[in-house]
N, C-alpha and C. Protein backbone atom coordinates (compact mmCIF):
# COMPACT_ATOMS: atom_id res chain seq x y z
N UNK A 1 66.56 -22.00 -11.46
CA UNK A 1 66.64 -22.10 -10.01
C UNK A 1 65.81 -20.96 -9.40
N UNK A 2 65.11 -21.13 -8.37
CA UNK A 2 64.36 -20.22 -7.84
C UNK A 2 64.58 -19.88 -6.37
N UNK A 3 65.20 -18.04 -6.53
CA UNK A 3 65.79 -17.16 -5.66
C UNK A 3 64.52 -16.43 -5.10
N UNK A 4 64.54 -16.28 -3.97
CA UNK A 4 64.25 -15.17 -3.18
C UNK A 4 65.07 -14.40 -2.44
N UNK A 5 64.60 -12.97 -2.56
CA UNK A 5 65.70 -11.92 -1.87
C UNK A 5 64.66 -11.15 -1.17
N UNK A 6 65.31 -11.23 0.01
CA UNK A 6 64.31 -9.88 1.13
C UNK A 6 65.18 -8.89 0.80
N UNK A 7 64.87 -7.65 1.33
CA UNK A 7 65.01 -6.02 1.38
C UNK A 7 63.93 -5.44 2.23
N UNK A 8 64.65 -4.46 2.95
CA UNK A 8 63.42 -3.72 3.38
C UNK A 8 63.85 -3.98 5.16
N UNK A 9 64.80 -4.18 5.73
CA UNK A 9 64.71 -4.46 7.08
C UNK A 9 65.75 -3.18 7.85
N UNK A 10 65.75 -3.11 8.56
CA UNK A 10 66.90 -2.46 9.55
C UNK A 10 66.53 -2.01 11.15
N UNK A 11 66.43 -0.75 11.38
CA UNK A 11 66.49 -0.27 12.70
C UNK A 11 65.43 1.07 13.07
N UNK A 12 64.45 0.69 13.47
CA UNK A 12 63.41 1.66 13.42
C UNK A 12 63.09 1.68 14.94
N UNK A 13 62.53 2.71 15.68
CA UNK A 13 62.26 3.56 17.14
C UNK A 13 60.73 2.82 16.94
N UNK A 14 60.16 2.29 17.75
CA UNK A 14 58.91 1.80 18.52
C UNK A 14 57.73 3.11 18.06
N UNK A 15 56.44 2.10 17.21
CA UNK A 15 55.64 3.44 16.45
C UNK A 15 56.09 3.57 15.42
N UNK A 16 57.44 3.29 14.94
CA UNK A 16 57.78 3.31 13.39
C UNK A 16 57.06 2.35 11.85
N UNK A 17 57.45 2.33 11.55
CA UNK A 17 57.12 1.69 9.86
C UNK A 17 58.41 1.41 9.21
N UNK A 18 58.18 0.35 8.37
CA UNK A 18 59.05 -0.46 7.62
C UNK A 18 58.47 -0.79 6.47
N UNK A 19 58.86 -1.11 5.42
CA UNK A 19 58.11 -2.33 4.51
C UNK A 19 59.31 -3.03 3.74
N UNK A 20 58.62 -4.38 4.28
CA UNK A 20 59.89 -4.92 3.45
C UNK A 20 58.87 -5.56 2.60
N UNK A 21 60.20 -6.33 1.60
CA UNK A 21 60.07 -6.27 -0.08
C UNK A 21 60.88 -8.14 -0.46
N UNK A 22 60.49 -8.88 -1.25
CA UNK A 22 60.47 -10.60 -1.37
C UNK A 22 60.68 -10.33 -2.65
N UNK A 23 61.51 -10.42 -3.71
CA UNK A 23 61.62 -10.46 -4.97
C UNK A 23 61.40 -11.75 -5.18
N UNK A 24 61.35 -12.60 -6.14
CA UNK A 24 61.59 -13.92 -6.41
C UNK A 24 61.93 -13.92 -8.34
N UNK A 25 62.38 -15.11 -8.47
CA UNK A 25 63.42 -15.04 -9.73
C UNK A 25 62.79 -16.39 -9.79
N UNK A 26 62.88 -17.46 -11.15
CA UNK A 26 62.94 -18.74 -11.91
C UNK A 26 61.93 -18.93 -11.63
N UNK A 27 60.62 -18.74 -11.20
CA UNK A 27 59.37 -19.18 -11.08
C UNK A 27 58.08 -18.41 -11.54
N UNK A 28 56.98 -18.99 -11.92
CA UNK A 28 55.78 -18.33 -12.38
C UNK A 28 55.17 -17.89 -10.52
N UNK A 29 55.72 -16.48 -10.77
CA UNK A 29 54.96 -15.93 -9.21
C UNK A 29 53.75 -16.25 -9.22
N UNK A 30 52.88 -15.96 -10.22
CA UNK A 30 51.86 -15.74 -9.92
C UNK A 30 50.94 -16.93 -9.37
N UNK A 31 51.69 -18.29 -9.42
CA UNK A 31 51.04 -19.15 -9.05
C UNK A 31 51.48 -19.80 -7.74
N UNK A 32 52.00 -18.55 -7.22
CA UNK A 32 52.64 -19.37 -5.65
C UNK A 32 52.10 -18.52 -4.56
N UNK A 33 51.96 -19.53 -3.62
CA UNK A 33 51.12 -18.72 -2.44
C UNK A 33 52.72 -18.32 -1.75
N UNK A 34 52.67 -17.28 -1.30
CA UNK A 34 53.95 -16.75 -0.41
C UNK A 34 53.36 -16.05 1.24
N UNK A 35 54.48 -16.12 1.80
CA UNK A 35 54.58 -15.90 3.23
C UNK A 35 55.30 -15.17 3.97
N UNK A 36 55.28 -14.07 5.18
CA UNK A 36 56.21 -14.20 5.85
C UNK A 36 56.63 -14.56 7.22
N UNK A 37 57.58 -14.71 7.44
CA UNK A 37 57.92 -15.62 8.90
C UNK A 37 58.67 -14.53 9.54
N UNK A 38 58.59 -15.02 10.41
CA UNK A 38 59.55 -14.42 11.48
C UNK A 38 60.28 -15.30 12.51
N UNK A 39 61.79 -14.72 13.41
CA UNK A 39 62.05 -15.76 14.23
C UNK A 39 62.85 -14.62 15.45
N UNK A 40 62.51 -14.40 16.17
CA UNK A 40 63.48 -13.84 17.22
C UNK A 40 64.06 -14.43 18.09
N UNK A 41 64.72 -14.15 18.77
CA UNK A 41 66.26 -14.64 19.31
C UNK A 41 65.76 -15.70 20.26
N UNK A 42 66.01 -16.98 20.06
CA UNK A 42 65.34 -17.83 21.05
C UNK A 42 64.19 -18.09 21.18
N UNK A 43 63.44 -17.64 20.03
CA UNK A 43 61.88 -18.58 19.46
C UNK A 43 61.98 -19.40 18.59
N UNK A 44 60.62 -20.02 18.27
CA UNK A 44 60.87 -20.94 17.02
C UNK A 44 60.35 -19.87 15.76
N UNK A 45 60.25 -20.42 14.81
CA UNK A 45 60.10 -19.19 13.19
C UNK A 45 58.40 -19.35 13.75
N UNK A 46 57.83 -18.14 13.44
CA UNK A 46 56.55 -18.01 13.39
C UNK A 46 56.11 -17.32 11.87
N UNK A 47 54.42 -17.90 11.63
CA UNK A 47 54.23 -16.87 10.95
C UNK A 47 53.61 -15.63 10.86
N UNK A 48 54.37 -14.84 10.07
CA UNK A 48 53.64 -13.46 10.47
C UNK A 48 51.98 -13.41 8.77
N UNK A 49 52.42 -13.86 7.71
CA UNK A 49 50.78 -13.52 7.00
C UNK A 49 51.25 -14.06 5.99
N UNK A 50 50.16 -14.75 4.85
CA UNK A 50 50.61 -15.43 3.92
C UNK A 50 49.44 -14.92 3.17
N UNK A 51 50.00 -14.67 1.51
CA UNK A 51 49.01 -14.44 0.55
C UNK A 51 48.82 -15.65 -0.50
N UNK A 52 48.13 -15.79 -1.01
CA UNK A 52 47.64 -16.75 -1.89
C UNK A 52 48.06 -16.04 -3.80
N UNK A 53 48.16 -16.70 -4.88
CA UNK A 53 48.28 -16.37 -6.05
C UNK A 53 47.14 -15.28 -6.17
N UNK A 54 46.32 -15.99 -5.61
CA UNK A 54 44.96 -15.03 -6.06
C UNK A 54 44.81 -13.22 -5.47
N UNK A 55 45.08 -13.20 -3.97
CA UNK A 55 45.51 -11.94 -3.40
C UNK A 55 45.20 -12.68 -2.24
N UNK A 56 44.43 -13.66 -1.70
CA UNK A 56 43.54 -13.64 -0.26
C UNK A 56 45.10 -13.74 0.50
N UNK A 57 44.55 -13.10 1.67
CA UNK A 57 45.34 -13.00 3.20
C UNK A 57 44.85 -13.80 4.32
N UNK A 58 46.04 -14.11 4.82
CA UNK A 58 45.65 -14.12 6.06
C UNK A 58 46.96 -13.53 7.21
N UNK A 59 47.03 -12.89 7.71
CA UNK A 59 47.67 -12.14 9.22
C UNK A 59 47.79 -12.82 10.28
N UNK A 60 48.53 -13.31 11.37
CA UNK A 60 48.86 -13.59 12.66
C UNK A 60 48.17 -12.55 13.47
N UNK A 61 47.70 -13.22 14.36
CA UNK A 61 46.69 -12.08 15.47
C UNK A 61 47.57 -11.16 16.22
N UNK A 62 48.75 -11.80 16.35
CA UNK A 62 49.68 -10.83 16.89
C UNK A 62 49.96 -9.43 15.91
N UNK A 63 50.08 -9.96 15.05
CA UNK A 63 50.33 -8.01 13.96
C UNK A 63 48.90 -7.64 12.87
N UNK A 64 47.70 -8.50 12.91
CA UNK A 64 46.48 -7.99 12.66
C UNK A 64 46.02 -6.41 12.94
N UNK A 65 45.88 -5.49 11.93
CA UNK A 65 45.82 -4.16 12.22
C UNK A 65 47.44 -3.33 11.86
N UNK A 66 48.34 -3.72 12.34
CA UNK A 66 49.58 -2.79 12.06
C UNK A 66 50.22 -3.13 10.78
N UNK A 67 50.17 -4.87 10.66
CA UNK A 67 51.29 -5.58 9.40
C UNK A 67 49.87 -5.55 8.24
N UNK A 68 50.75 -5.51 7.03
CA UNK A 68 49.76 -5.73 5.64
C UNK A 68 50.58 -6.10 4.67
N UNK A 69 50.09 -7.61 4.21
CA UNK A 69 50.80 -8.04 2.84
C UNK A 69 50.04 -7.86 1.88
N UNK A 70 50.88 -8.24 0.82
CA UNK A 70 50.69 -7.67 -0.56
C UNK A 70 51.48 -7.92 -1.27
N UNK A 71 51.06 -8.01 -3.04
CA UNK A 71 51.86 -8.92 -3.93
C UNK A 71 51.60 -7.89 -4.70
N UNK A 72 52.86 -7.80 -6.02
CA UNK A 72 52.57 -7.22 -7.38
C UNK A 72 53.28 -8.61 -8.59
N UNK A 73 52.03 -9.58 -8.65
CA UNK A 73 52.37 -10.28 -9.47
C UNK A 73 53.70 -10.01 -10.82
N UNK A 74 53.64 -8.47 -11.47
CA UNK A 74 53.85 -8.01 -12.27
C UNK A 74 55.28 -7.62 -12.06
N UNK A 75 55.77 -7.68 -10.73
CA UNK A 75 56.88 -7.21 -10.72
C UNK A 75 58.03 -8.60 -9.96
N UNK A 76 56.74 -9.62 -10.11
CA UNK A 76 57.23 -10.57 -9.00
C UNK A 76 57.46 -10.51 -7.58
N UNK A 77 56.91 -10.17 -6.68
CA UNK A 77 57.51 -8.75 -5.79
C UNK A 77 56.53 -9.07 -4.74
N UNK A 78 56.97 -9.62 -3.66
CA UNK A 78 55.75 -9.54 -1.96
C UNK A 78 56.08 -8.79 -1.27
N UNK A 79 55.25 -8.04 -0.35
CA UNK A 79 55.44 -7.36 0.09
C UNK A 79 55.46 -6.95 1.53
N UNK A 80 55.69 -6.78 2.67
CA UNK A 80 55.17 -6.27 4.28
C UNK A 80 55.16 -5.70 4.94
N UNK A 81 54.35 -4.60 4.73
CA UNK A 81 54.02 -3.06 5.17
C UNK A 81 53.58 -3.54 7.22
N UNK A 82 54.53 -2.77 7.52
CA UNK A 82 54.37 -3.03 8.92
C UNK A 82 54.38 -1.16 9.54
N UNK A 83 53.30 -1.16 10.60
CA UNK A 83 53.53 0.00 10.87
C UNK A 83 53.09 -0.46 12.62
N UNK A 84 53.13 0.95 13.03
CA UNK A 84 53.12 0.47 14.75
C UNK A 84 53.66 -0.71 15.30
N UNK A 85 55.12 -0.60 14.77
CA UNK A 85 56.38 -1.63 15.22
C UNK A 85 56.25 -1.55 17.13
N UNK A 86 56.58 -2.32 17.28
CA UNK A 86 57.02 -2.47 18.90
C UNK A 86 58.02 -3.23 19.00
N UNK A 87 58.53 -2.93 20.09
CA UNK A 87 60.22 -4.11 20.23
C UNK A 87 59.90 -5.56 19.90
N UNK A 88 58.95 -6.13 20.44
CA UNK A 88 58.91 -7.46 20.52
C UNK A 88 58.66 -7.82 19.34
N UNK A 89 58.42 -6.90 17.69
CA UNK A 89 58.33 -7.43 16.77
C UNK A 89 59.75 -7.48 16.35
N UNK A 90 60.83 -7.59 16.87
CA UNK A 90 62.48 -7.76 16.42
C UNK A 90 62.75 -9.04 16.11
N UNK A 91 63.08 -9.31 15.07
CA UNK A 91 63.26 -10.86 14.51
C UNK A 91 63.90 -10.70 13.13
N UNK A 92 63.97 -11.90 12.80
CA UNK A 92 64.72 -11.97 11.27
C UNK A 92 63.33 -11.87 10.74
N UNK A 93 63.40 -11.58 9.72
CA UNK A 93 61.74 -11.82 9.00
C UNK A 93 62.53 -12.46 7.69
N UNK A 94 61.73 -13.48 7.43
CA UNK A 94 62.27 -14.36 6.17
C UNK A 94 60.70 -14.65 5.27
N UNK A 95 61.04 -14.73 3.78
CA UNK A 95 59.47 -14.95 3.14
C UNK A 95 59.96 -16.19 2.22
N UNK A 96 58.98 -16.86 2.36
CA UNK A 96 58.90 -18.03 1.95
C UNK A 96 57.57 -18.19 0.67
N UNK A 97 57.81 -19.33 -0.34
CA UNK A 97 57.54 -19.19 -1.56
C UNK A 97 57.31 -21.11 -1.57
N UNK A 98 55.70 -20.75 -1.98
CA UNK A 98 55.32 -22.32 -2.24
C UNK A 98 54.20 -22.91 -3.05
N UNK A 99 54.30 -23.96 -3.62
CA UNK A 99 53.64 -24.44 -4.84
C UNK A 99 53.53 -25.81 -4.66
N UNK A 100 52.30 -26.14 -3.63
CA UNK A 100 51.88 -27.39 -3.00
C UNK A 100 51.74 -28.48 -4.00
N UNK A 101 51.38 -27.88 -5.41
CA UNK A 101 50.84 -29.13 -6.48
C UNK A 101 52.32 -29.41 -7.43
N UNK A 102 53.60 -28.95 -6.85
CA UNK A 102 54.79 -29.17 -7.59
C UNK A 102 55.97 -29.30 -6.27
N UNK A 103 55.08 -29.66 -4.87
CA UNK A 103 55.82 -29.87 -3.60
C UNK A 103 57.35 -28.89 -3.74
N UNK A 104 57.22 -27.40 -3.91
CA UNK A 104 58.37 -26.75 -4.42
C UNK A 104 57.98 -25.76 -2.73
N UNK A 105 58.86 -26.21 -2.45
CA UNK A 105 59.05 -25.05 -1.01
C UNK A 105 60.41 -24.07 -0.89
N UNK A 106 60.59 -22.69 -0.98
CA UNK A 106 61.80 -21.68 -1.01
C UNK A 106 61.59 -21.03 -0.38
N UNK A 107 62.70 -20.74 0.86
CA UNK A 107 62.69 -19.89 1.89
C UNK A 107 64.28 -18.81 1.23
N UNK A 108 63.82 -17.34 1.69
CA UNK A 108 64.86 -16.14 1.19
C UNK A 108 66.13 -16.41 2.49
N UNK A 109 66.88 -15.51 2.40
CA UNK A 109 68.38 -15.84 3.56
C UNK A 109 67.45 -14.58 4.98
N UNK A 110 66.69 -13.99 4.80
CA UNK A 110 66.23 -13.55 5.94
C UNK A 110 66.89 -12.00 6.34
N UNK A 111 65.91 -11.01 7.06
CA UNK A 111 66.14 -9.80 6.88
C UNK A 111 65.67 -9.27 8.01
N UNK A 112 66.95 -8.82 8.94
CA UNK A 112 66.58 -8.38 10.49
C UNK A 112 65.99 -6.81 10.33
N UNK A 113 64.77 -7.13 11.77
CA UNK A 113 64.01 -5.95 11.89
C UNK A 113 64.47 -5.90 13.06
N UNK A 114 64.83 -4.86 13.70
CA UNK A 114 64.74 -4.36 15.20
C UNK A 114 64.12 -2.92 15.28
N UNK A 115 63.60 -3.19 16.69
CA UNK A 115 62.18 -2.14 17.02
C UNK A 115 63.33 -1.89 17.90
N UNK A 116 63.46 -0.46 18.47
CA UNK A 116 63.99 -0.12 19.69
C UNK A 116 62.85 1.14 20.17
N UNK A 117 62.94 0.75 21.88
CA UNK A 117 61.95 1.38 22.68
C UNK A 117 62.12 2.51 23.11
């Protein structure tokens, strides 16, 4: 069965840094493109950047420059270095895990960030 667990969230002052952390369990990481989302209170889930098996990125224009993902195949392990938080980045952040040629889609239980101003 294939688990994902976030870590890495809590309560950081506006200008702060975080990084959260996507373990995943029962699957060959290395062949899954992973993601993370976000959803704050009365939006729909957005995404915040998704990496590919290979390393390529891509970022939401909204956190382009502050957020940075990153994988350690080796440890199974994604990653989302966020720095120059602002309030409006307060949301659950959830990472999601997918393998289009085995239609296998896994979303983690999700891991609140709040920015305070």
């Amino acid at each position: 069965q294939v688990q994902l667990v976030e870590t890495g969230g809590g309560l950081v002052q506006a200008g702060g840094s975080l990084r959260l952390s996507c373990a995943a369990s029962g699957v060959i990481f290395s062949i899954c493109t992973m993601g993370w989302y976000r959803q704050a209170p009365g939006k729909q889930r957005e995404l915040v950047a998704v990496i590919t098996g290979g390393g390529s990125t891509n970022h939401a224009d909204s956190v382009m420059g502050r957020f940075t993902i990153s994988r350690d195949n080796a440890k199974n392990t994604m990653y989302l270095q966020m720095n120059s938080l602002k309030p409006e980045d307060t949301a659950i952040y959830y990472c999601r895990l997918e393998i289009a040629r085995m239609d296998l889609e896994v979303w983690g239980q999700g891991t609140l960030v709040t920015v305070s101003s």
